[in-house]
C-alpha atoms as a PDB file:
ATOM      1  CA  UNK A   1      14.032  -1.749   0.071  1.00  0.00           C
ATOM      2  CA  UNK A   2      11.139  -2.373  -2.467  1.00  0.00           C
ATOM      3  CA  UNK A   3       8.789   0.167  -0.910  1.00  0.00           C
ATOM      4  CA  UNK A   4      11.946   2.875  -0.242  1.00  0.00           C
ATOM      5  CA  UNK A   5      11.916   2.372  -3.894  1.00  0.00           C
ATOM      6  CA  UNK A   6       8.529   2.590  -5.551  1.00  0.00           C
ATOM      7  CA  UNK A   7       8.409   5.897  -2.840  1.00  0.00           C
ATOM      8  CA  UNK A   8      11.576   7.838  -4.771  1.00  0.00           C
ATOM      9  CA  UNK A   9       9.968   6.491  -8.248  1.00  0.00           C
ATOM     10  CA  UNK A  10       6.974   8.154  -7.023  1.00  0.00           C
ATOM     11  CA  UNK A  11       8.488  11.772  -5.499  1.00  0.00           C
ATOM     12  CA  UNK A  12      11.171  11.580  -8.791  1.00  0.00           C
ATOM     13  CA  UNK A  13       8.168  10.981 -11.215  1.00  0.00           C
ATOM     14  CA  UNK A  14       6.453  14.004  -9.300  1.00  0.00           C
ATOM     15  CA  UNK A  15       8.991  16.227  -9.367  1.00  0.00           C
ATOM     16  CA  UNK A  16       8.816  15.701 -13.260  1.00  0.00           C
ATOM     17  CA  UNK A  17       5.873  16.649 -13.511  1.00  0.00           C
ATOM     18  CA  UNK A  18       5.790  19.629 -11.174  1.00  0.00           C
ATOM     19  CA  UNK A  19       8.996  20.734 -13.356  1.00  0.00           C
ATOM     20  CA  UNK A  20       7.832  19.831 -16.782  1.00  0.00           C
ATOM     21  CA  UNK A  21       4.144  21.253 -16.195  1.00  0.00           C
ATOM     22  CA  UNK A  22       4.033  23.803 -13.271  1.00  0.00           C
ATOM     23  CA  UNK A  23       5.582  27.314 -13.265  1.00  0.00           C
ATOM     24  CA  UNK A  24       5.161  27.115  -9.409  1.00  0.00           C
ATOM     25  CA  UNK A  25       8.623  27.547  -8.182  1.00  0.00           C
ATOM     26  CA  UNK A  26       8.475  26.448  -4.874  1.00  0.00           C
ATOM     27  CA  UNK A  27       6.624  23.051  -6.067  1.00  0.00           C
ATOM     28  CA  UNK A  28       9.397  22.401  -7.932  1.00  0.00           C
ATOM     29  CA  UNK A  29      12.248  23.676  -5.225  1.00  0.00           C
ATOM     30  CA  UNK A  30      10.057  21.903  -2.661  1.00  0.00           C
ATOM     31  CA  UNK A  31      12.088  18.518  -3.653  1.00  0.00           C
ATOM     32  CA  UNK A  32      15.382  19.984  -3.071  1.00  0.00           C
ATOM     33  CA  UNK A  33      16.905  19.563   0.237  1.00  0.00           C
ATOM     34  CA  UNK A  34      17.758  22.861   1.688  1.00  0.00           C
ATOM     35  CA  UNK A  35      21.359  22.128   1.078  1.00  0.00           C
ATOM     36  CA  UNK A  36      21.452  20.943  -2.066  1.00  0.00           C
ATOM     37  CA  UNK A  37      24.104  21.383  -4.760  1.00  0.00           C
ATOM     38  CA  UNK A  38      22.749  21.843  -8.419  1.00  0.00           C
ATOM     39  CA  UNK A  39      25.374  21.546 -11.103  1.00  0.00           C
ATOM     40  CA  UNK A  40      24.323  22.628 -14.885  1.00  0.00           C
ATOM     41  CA  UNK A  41      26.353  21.984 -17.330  1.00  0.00           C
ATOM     42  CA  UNK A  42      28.577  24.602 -18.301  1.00  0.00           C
ATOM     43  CA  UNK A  43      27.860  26.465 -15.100  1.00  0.00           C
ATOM     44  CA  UNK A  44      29.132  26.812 -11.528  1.00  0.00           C
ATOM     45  CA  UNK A  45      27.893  24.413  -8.645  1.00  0.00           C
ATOM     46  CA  UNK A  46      24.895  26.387  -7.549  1.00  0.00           C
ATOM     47  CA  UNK A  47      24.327  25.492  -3.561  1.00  0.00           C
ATOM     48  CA  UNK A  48      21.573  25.984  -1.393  1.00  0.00           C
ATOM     49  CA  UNK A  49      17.850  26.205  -1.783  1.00  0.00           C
ATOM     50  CA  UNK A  50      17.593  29.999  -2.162  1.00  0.00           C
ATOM     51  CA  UNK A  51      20.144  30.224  -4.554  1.00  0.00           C
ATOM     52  CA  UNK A  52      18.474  27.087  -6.843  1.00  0.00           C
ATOM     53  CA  UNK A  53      15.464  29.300  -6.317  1.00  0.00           C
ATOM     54  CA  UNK A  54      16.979  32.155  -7.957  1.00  0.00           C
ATOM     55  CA  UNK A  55      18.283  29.282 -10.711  1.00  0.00           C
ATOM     56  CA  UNK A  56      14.206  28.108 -11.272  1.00  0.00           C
ATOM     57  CA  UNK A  57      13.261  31.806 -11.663  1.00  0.00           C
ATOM     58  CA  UNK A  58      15.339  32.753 -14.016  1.00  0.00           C
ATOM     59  CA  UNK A  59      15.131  29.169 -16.078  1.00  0.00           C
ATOM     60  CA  UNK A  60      11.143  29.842 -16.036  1.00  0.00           C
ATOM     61  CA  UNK A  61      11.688  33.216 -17.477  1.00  0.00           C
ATOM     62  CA  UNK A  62      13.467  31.852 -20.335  1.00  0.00           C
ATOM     63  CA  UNK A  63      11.127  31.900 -23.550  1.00  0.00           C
ATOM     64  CA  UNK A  64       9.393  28.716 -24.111  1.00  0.00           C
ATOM     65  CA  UNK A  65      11.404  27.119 -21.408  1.00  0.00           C
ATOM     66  CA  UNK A  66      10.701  23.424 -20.745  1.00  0.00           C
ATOM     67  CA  UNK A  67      12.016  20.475 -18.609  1.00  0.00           C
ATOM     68  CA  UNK A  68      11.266  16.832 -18.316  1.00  0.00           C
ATOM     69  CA  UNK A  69      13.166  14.009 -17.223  1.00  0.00           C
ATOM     70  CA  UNK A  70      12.818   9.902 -16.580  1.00  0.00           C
ATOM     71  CA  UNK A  71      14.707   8.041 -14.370  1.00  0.00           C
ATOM     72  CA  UNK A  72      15.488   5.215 -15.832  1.00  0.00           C
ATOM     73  CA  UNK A  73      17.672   3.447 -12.471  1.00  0.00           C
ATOM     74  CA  UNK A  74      17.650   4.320  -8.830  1.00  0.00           C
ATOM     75  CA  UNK A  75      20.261   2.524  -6.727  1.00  0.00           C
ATOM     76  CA  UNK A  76      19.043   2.541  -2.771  1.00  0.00           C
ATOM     77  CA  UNK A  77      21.842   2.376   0.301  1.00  0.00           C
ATOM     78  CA  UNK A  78      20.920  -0.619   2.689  1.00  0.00           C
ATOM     79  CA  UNK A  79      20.149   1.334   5.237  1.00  0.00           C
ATOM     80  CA  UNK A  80      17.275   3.488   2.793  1.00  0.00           C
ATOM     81  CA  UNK A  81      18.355   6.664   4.059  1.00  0.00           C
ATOM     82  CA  UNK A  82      20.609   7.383   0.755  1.00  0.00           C
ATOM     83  CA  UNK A  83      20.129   6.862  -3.051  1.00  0.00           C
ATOM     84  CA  UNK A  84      20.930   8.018  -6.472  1.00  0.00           C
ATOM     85  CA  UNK A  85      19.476   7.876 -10.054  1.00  0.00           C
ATOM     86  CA  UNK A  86      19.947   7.770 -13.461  1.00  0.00           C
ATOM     87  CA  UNK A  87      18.087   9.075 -16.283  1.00  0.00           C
ATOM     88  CA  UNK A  88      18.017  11.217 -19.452  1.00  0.00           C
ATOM     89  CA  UNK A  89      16.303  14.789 -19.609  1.00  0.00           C
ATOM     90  CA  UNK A  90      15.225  17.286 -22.480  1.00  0.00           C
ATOM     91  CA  UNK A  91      15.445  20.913 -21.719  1.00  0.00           C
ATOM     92  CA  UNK A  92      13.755  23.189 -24.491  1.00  0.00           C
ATOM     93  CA  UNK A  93      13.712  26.954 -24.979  1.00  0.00           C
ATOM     94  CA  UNK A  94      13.441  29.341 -27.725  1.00  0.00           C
ATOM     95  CA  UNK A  95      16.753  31.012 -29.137  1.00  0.00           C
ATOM     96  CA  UNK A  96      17.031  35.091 -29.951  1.00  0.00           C
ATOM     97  CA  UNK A  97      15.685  34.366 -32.732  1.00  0.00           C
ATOM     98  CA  UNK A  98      12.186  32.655 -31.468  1.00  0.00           C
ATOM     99  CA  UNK A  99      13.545  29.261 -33.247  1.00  0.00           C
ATOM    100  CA  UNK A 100      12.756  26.052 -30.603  1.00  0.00           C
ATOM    101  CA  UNK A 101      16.227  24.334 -29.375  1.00  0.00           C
ATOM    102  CA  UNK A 102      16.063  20.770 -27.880  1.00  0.00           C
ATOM    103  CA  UNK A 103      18.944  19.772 -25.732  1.00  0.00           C
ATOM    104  CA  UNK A 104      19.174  16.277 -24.413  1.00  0.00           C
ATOM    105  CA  UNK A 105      21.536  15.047 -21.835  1.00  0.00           C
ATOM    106  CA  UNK A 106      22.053  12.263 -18.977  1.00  0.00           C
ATOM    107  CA  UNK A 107      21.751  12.899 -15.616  1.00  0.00           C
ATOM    108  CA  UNK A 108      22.485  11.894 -12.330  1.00  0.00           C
ATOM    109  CA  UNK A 109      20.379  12.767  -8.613  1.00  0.00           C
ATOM    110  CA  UNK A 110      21.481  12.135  -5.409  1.00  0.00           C
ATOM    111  CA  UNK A 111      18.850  11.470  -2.992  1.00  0.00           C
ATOM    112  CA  UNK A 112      18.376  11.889   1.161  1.00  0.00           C
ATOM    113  CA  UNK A 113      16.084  10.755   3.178  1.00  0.00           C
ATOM    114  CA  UNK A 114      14.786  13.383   5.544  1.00  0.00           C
ATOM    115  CA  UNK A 115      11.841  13.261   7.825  1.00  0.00           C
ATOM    116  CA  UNK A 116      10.537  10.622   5.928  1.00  0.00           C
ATOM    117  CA  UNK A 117      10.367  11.979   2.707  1.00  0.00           C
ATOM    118  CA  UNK A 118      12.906  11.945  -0.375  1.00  0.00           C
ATOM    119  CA  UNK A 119      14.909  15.119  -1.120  1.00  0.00           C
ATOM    120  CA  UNK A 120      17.959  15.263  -3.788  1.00  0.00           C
ATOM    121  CA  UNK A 121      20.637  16.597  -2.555  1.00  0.00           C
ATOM    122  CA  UNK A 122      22.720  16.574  -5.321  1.00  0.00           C
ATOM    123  CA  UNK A 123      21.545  17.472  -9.066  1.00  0.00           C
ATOM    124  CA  UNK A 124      23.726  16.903 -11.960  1.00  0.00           C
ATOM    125  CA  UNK A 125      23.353  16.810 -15.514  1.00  0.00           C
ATOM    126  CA  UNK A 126      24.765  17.195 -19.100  1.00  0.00           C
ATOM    127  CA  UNK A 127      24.108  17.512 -23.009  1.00  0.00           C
ATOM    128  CA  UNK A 128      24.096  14.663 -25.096  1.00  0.00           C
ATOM    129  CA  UNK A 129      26.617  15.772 -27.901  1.00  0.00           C
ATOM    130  CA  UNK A 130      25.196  17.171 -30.925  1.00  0.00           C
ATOM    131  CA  UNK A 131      24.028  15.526 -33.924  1.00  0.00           C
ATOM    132  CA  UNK A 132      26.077  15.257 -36.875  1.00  0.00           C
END
């Protein structure tokens, strides 16, 4: 369990950085399982790997567009073949009128084990409210 563990720290903690620091979409789809389901907030479920393709491309075309995320809790099956996490995330872009937005949420991943390697299967998030 310890190792199935420090491995999805690992793949999450690269997928972070991939997203947060590479505008190479399939390094960053690459840790998607081919079925996944992505669900933004405010948006429809978007499912499959070619349609969360189309959902990178466009996010990466958004001005000043940036990701990051920590996992702050992964909770492993018995068996090490299923998992989910826990974090917070920052997305960032630039509004209409080039003035920088942060928006931070919570999220939640569901993770598979398939072919001996980690892929989420499930990607959820949402925004923290706003400040008052």
């Amino acid at each position: 369990m310890d190792r199935a563990r420090a491995e999805l720290e690992r793949v999450d903690a690269a997928w972070s950085a991939a997203a947060s620091t590479s505008r190479d979409v399939e390094q960053i789809v690459s840790f998607w399982a081919d079925d996944a389901i992505v669900i933004p907030p405010g948006q429809a479920p978007i499912i499959g790997k070619n349609a969360i393709r189309n959902y990178v491309t466009a996010s990466l075309k958004i001005p000043g567009f940036t990701i990051q995320w920590k996992t702050t809790q992964f909770t492993i099956a018995r068996d090490c073949d299923l998992a989910y996490g826990v974090g917070t995330n920052q997305v960032s872009f630039n509004d209409e009128n080039g003035n920088r937005i942060k928006l931070r949420g919570k999220a939640v991943t569901v993770w598979r084990m398939e072919n001996d390697a980690w892929k989420c299967v499930v990607d959820i998030w949402n925004d923290d409210p706003a400040p008052k």
